[in-house]
Structures are given as structure tokens and as C-alpha cells.
C-alpha atoms as a PDB file:
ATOM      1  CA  UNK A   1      35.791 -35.113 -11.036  1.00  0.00           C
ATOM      2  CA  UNK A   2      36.280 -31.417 -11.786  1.00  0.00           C
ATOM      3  CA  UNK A   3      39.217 -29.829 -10.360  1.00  0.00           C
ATOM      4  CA  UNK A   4      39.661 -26.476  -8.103  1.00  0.00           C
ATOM      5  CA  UNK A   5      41.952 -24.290  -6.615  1.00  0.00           C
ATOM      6  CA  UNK A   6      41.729 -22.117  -3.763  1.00  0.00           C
ATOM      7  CA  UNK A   7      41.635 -19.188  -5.879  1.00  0.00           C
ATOM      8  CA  UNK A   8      38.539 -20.506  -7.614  1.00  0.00           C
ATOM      9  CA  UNK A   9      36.947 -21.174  -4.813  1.00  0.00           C
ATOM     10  CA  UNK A  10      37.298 -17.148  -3.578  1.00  0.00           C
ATOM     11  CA  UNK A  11      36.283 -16.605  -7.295  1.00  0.00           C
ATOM     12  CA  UNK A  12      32.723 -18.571  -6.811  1.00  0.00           C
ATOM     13  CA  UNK A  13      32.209 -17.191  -2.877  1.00  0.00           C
ATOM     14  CA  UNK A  14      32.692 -13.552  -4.940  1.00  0.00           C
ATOM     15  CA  UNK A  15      29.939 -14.298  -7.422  1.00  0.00           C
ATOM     16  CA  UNK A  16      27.736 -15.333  -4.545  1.00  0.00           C
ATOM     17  CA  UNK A  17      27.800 -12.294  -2.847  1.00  0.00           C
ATOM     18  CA  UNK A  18      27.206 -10.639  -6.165  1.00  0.00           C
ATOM     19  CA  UNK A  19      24.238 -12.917  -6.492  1.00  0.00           C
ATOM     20  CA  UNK A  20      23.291 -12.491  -3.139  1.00  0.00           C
ATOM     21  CA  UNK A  21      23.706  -8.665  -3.090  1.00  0.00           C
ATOM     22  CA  UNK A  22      21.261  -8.956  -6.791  1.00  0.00           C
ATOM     23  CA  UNK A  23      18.805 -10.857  -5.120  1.00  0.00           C
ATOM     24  CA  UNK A  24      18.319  -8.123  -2.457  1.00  0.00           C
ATOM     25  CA  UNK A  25      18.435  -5.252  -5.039  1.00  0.00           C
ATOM     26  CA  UNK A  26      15.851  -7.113  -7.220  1.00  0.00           C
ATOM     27  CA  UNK A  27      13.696  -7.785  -4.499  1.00  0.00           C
ATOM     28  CA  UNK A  28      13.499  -4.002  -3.170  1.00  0.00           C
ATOM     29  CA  UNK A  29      12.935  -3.166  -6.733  1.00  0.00           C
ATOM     30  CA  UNK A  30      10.066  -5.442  -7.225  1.00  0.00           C
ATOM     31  CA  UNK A  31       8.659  -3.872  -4.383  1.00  0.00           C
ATOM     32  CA  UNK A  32       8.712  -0.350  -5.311  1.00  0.00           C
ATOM     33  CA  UNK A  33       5.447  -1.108  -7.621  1.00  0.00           C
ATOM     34  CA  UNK A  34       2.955  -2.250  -4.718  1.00  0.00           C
ATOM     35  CA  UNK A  35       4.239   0.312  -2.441  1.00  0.00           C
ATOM     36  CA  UNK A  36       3.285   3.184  -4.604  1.00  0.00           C
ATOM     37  CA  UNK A  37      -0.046   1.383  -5.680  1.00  0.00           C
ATOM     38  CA  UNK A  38      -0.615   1.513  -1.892  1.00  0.00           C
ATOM     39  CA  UNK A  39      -0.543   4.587  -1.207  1.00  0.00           C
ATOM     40  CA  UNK A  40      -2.489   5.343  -4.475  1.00  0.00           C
ATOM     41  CA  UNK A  41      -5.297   2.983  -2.390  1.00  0.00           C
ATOM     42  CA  UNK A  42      -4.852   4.716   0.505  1.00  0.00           C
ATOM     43  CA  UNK A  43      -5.396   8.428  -1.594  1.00  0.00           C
ATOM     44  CA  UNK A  44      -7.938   7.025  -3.270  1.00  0.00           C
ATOM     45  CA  UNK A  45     -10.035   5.546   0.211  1.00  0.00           C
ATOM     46  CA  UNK A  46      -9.924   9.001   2.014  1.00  0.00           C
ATOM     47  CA  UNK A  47     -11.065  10.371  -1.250  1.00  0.00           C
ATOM     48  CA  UNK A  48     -13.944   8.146  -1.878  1.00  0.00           C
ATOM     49  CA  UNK A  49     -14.772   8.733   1.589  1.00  0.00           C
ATOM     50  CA  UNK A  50     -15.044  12.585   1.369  1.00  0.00           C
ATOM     51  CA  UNK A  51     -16.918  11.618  -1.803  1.00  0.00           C
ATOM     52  CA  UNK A  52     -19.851  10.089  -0.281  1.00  0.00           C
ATOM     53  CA  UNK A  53     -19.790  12.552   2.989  1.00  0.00           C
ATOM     54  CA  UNK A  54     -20.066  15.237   0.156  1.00  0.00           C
ATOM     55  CA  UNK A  55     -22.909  13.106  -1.258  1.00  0.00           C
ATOM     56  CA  UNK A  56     -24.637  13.137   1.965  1.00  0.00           C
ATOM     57  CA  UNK A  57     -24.891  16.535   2.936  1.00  0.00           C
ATOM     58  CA  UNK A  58     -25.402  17.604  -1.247  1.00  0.00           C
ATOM     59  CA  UNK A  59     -28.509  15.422  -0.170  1.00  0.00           C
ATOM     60  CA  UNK A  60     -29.445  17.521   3.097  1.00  0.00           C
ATOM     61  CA  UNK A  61     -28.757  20.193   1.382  1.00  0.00           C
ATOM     62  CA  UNK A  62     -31.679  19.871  -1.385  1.00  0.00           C
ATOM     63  CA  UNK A  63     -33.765  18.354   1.841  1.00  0.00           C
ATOM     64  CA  UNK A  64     -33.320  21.869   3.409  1.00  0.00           C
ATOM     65  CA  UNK A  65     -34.251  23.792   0.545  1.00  0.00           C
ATOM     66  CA  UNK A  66     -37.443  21.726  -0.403  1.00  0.00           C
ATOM     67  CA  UNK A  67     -38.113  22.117   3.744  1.00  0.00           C
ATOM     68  CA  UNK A  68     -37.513  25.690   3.116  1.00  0.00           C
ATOM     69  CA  UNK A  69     -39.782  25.627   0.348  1.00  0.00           C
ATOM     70  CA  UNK A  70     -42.672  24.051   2.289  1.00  0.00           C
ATOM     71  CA  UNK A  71     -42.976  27.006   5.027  1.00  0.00           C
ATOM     72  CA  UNK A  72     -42.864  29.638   2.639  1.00  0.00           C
ATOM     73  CA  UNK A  73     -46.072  28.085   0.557  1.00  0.00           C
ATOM     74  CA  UNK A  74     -47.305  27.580   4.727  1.00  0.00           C
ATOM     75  CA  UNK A  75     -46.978  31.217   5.449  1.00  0.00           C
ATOM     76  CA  UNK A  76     -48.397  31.868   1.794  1.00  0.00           C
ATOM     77  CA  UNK A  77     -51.441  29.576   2.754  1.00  0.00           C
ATOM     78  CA  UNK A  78     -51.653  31.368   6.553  1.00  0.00           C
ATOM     79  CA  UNK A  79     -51.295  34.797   4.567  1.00  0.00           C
ATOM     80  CA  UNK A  80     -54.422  33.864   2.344  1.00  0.00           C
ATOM     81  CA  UNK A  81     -56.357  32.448   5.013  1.00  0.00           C
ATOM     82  CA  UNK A  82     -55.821  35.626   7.122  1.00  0.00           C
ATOM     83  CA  UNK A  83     -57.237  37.600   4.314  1.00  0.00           C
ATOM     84  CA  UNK A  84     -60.404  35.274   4.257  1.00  0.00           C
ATOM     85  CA  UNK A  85     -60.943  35.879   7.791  1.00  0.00           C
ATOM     86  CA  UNK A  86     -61.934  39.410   6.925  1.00  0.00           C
ATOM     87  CA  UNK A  87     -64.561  38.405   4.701  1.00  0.00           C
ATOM     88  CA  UNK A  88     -66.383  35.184   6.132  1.00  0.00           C
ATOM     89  CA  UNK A  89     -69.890  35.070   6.971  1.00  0.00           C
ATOM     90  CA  UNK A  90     -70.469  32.371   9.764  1.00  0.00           C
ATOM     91  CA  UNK A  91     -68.482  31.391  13.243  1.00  0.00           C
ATOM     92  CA  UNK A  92     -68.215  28.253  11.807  1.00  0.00           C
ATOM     93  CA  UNK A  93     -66.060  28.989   8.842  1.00  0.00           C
ATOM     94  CA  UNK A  94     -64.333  31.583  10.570  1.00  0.00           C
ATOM     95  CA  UNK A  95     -63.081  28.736  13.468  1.00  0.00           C
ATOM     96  CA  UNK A  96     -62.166  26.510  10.423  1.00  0.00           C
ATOM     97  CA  UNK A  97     -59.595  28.736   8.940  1.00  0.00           C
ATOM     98  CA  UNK A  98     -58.424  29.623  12.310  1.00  0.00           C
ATOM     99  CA  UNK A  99     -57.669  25.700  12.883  1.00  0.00           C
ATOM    100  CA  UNK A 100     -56.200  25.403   9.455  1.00  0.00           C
ATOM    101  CA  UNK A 101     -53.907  28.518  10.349  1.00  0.00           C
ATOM    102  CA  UNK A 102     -53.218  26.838  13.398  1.00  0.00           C
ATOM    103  CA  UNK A 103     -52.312  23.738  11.593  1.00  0.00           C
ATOM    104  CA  UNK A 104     -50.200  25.386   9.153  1.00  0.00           C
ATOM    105  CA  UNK A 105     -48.351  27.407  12.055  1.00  0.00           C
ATOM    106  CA  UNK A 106     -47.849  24.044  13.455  1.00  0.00           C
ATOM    107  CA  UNK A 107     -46.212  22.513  10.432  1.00  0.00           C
ATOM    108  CA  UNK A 108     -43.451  25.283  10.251  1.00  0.00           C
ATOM    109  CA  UNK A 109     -43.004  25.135  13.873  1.00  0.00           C
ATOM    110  CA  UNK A 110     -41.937  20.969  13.167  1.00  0.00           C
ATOM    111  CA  UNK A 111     -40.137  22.331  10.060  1.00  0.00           C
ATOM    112  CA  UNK A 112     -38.519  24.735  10.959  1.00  0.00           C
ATOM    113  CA  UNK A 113     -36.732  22.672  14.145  1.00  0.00           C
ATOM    114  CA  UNK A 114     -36.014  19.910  11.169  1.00  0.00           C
ATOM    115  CA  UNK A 115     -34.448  22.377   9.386  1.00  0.00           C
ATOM    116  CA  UNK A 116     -32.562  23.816  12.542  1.00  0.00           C
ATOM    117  CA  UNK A 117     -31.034  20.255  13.124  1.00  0.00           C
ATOM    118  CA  UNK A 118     -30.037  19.907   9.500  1.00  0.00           C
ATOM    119  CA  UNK A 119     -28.445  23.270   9.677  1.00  0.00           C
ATOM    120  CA  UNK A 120     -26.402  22.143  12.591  1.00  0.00           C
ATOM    121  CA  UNK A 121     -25.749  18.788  10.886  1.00  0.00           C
ATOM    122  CA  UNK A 122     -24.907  20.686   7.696  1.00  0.00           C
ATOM    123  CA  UNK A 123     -21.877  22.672   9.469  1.00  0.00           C
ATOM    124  CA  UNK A 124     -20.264  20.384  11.835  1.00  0.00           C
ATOM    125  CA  UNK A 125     -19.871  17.585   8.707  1.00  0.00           C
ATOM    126  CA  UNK A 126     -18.968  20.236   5.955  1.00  0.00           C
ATOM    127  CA  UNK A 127     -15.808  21.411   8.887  1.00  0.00           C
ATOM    128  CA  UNK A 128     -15.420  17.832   9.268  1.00  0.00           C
ATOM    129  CA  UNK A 129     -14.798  18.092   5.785  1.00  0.00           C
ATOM    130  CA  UNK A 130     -12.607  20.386   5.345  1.00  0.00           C
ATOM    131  CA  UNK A 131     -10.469  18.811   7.882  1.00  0.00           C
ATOM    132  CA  UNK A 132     -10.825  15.249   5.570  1.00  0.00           C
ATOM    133  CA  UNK A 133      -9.469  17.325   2.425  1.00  0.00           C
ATOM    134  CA  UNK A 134      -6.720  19.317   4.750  1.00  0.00           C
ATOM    135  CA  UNK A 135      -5.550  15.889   5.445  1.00  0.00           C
ATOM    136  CA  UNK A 136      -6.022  14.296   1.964  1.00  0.00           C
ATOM    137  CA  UNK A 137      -3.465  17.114   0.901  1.00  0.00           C
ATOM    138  CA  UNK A 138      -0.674  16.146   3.517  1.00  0.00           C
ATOM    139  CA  UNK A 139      -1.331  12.387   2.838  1.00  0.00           C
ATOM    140  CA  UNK A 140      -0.821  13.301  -0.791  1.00  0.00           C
ATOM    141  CA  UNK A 141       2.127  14.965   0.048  1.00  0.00           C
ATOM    142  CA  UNK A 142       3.647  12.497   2.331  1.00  0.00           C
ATOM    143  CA  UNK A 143       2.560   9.611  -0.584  1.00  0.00           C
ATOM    144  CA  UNK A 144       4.761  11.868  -3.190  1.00  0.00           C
ATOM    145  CA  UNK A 145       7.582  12.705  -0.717  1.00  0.00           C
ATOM    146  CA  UNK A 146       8.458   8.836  -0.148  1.00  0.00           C
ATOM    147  CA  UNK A 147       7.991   7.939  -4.245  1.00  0.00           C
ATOM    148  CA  UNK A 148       9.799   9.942  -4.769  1.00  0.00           C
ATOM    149  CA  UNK A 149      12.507   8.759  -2.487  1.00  0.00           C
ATOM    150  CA  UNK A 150      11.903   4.973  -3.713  1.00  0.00           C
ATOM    151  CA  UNK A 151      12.152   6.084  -7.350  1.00  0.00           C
ATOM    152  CA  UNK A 152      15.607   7.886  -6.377  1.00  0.00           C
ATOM    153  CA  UNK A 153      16.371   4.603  -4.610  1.00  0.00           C
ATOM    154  CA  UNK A 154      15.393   2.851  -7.271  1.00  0.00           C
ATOM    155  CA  UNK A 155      17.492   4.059  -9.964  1.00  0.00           C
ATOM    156  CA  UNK A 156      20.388   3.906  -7.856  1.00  0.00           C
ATOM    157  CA  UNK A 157      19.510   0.452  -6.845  1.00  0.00           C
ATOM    158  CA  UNK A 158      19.238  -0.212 -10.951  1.00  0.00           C
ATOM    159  CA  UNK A 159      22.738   0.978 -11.507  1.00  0.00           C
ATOM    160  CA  UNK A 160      24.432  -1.306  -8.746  1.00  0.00           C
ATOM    161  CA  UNK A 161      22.533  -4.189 -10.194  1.00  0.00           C
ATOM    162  CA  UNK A 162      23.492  -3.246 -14.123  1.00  0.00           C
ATOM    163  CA  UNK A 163      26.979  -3.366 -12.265  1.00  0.00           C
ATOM    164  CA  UNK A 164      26.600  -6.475 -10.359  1.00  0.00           C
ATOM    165  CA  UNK A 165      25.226  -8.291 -13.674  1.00  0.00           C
ATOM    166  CA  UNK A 166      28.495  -7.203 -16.040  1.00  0.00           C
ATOM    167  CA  UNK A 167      30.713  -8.082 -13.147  1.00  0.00           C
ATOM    168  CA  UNK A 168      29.317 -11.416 -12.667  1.00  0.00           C
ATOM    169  CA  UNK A 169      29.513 -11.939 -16.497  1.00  0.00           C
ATOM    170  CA  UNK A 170      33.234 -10.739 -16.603  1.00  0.00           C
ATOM    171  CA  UNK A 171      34.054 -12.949 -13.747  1.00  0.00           C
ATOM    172  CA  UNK A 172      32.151 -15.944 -15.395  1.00  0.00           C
ATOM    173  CA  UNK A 173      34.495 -15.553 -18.298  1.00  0.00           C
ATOM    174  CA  UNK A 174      37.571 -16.186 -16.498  1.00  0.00           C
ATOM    175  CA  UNK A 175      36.450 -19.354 -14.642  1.00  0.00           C
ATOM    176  CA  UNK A 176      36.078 -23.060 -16.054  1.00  0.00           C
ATOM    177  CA  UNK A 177      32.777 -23.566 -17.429  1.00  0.00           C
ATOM    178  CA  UNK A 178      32.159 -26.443 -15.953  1.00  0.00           C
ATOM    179  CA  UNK A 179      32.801 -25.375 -12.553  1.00  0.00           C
ATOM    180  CA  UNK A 180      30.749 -22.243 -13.308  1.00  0.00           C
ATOM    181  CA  UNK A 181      28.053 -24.718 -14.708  1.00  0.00           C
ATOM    182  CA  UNK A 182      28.130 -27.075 -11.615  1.00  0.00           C
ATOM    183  CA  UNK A 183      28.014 -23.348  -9.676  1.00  0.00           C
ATOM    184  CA  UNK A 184      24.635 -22.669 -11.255  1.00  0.00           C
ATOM    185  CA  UNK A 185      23.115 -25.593 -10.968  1.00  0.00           C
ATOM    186  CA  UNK A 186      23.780 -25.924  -6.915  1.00  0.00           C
ATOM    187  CA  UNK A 187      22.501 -21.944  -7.011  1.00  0.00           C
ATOM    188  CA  UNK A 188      19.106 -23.403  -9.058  1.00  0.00           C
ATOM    189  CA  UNK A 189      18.767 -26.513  -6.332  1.00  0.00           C
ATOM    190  CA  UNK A 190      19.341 -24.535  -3.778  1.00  0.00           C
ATOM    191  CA  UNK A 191      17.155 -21.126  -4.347  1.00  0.00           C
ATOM    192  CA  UNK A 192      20.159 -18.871  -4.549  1.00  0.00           C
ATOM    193  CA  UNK A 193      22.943 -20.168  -1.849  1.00  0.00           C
ATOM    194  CA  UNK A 194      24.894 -22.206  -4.137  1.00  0.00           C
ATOM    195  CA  UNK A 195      27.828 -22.491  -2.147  1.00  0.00           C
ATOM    196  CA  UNK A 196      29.294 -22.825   2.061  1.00  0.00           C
ATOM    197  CA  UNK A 197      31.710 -23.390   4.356  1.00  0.00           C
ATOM    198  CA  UNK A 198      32.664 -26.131   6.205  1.00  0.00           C
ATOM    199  CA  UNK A 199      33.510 -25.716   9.924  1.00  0.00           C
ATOM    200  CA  UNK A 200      34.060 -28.745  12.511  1.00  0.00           C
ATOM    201  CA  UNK A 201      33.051 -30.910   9.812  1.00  0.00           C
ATOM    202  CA  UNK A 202      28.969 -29.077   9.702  1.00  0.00           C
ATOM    203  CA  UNK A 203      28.207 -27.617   6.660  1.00  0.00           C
ATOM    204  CA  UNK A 204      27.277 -24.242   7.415  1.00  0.00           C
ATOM    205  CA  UNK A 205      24.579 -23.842   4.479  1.00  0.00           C
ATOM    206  CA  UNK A 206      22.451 -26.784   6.301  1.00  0.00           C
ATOM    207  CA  UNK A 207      23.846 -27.355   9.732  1.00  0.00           C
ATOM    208  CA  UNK A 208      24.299 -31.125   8.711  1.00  0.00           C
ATOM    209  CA  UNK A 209      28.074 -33.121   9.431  1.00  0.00           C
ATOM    210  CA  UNK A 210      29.506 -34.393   6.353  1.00  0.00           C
ATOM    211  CA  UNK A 211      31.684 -37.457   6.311  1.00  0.00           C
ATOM    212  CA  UNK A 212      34.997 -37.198   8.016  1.00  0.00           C
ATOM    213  CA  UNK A 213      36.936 -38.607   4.863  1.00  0.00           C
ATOM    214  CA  UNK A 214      35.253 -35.829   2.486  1.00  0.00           C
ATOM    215  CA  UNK A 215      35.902 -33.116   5.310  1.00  0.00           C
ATOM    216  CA  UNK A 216      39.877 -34.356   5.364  1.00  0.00           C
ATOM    217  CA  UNK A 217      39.841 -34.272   1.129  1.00  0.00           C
ATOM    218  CA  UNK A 218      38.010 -30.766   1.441  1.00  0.00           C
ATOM    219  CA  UNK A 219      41.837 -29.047   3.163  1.00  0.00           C
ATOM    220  CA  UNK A 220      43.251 -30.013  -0.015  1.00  0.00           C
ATOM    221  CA  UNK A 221      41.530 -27.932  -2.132  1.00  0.00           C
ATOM    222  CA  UNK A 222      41.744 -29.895  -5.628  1.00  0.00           C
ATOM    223  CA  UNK A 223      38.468 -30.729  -6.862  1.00  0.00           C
ATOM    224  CA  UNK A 224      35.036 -29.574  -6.448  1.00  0.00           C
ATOM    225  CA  UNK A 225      32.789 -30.849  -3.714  1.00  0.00           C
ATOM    226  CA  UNK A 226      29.242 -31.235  -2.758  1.00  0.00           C
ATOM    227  CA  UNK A 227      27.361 -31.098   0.294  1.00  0.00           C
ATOM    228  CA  UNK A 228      25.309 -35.115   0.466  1.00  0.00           C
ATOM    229  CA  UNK A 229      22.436 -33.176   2.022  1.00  0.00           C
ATOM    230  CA  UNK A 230      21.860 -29.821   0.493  1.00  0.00           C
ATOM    231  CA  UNK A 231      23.694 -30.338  -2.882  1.00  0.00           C
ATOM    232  CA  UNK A 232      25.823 -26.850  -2.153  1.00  0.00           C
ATOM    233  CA  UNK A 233      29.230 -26.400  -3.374  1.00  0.00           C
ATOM    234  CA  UNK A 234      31.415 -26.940   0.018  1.00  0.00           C
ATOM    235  CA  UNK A 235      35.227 -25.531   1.151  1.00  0.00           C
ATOM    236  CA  UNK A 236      37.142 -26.057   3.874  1.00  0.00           C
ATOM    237  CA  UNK A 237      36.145 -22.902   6.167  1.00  0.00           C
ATOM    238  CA  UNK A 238      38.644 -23.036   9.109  1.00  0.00           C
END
């Protein structure tokens, strides 16, 4: 049997809420890491995505100029073949460089309305883009905003815990071990609640009814006591 006092018992329900109060501080700190790293995703998604959009239209844009390239060797060709015109010798020949000028007038015409479309292509996705980078910057400032505010958080979060931590240790000191060892062992078994009140004879960290003989012994406050079916340290709580 290990003994107890009412005091002690205010002592251990103390270093619970310091452990309790940890927990929750170590778990928002843990949690600082993926938040930034998702926003760094995020950054990093819009700008692969303006990447490849840039990609695209680098691509239409060396289409264009080879397109651009092709009429001006057409209207070199037409230019050439106008000269011959000048100088053939049968109505044969003559109607053959007509249809080949033809042809070639032809081919810009198709060109030139492929280039056209491009052209239109070309400005409403590079506006697009410079909506996609206007944005990028306010995400990016947004993302650096709110780290900024977690890592603020953060080291003030740091410092309560650093004081939580020495407080718990000083209190430790001034307690029996072995009620401070029987403490951390119901905190291991039970993930962190180690110990809870007893009201109406139902302890309140499980909800279960304890016996009625260990509910009377609990109002005397003399010795330590254990919930039968959730192991947690248990006080009378009326």
C-alpha cells in the first residue's frame, strides 16, 4: 500500500495539467513542420504549373517563327516564279508556274490563318500567365505571412513548454517517489491521463462504477488507489 494525502493528490492533478497542457504544446509544435512543407507544395504546384504553360507557348512560339519562316521562302518562290513568267517560251510552262504561284499563294493563305490562331492562342495564355505569377506572388506572401506567425507561435509555445518541463521536475522533487513512480506508470498505461475523479461512484476517466467499498475508502484520502478498469490513479471528486 502506498500512502496519500489530500495535498498529494492536488500535487499529482497539478502535474497532469502540466502534462496535459505539454502534450498540446508538443503536438502544435510537431505540426509546425508539415504545415510549412505544405505550403512549400502548394508554391511549388502553381509554379510547376506556370512552368509547363511557359513550356507550351516557348513551343508555339518557335512553331510561329518556323511558320513565319515558311511564307517568306513562299513569297521568295512566288517572287522568282513571277520573274520567270517574263521570260517563258510556251503556254504550257507559262500555266505551270501560274499553278505553282497559285499553290504557293495557297499555302500562306493556310499559314498565315495557323499563324493567326497561334497569335491569338499566344496572348490570351501568356495574360493567363501573368495572372498565374500575380497570384504565385500573393500565395507566396500569404505562405510567409502565416510562417511566420507559426514560427512566432512556436517559440513562444517552446518557452511555456521549457517552463512546464522544470516545473514538473521541481514538483517531482517534492513528492514520494513511489507515488510519483506509480503516477507515471498509470500516465504510460493510460496514453497520458494518468489520473480522475470519482463522482457517484463512476470513474470519470472511463465512465465505469467502481466498487462501493473502494468508493467509501476513496473519502478518506490515505493511500493511493486505482481504477479496476482503466488502471488510472482515482480521488474522491465530490
Amino acid at each position: 500500500m502506498v500512502s496519500i494525502t489530500r495535498e498529494q493528490i492536488a500535487v499529482l492533478i497539478e502535474l497532469q495539467n502540466i502534462d496535459v497542457e505539454s502534450t498540446r504544446i508538443q503536438s502544435f509544435l510537431n505540426g509546425i513542420k508539415p504545415k510549412v512543407d505544405q505550403f512549400d507544395m502548394h508554391i511549388k504546384a502553381v509554379e510547376q504549373t506556370i512552368a509547363e504553360k511557359e513550356s507550351i507557348i516557348s513551343g508555339l512560339k518557335q512553331e510561329y517563327r518556323l511558320r513565319e519562316s515558311d511564307t517568306k521562302d513562299n513569297q521568295e518562290k512566288i517572287r522568282r516564279n513571277n520573274e520567270k513568267l517574263v521570260s517563258v517560251k510556251t503556254n504550257k510552262e507559262y500555266h505551270a508556274i501560274l499553278k505553282e504561284i497559285e499553290g504557293l499563294h495557297k499555302k500562306n493563305s493556310i499559314i498565315e490563318d495557323e499563324i493567326l490562331q497561334k497569335l491569338d492562342f499566344l496572348e490570351k495564355e501568356e495574360k493567363l500567365i501573368v495572372l498565374d505569377k500575380s497570384e504565385l506572388e500573393k500565395l507566396k506572401e500569404e505562405a510567409a505571412q502565416e510562417i511566420a506567425v507559426l514560427n512566432e507561435k512556436g517559440d513562444t509555445e517552446r518557452e511555456k513548454l521549457k517552463a512546464f518541463l522544470s516545473s514538473r521536475e521541481e514538483i517531482e522533487k517534492t513528492m514520494d517517489p513511489e507515488v510519483i513512480k506509480r503516477f507515471k506508470i498509470a500516465r504510460e498505461q493510460t496514453h497520458g491521463s494518468a489520473i480522475a475523479a470519482v463522482k457517484n461512484t463512476i470513474c470519470q476517466g472511463c465512465n465505469m462504477n467502481i466498487p462501493p467499498q473502494m468508493y467509501n475508502e476513496l473519502q478518506r484520502f490515505d493511500k493511493l488507489e486505482f481504477c479496476p478498469r482503466c488502471y488510472r490513479i482515482i480521488y474522491w471528486g465530490e
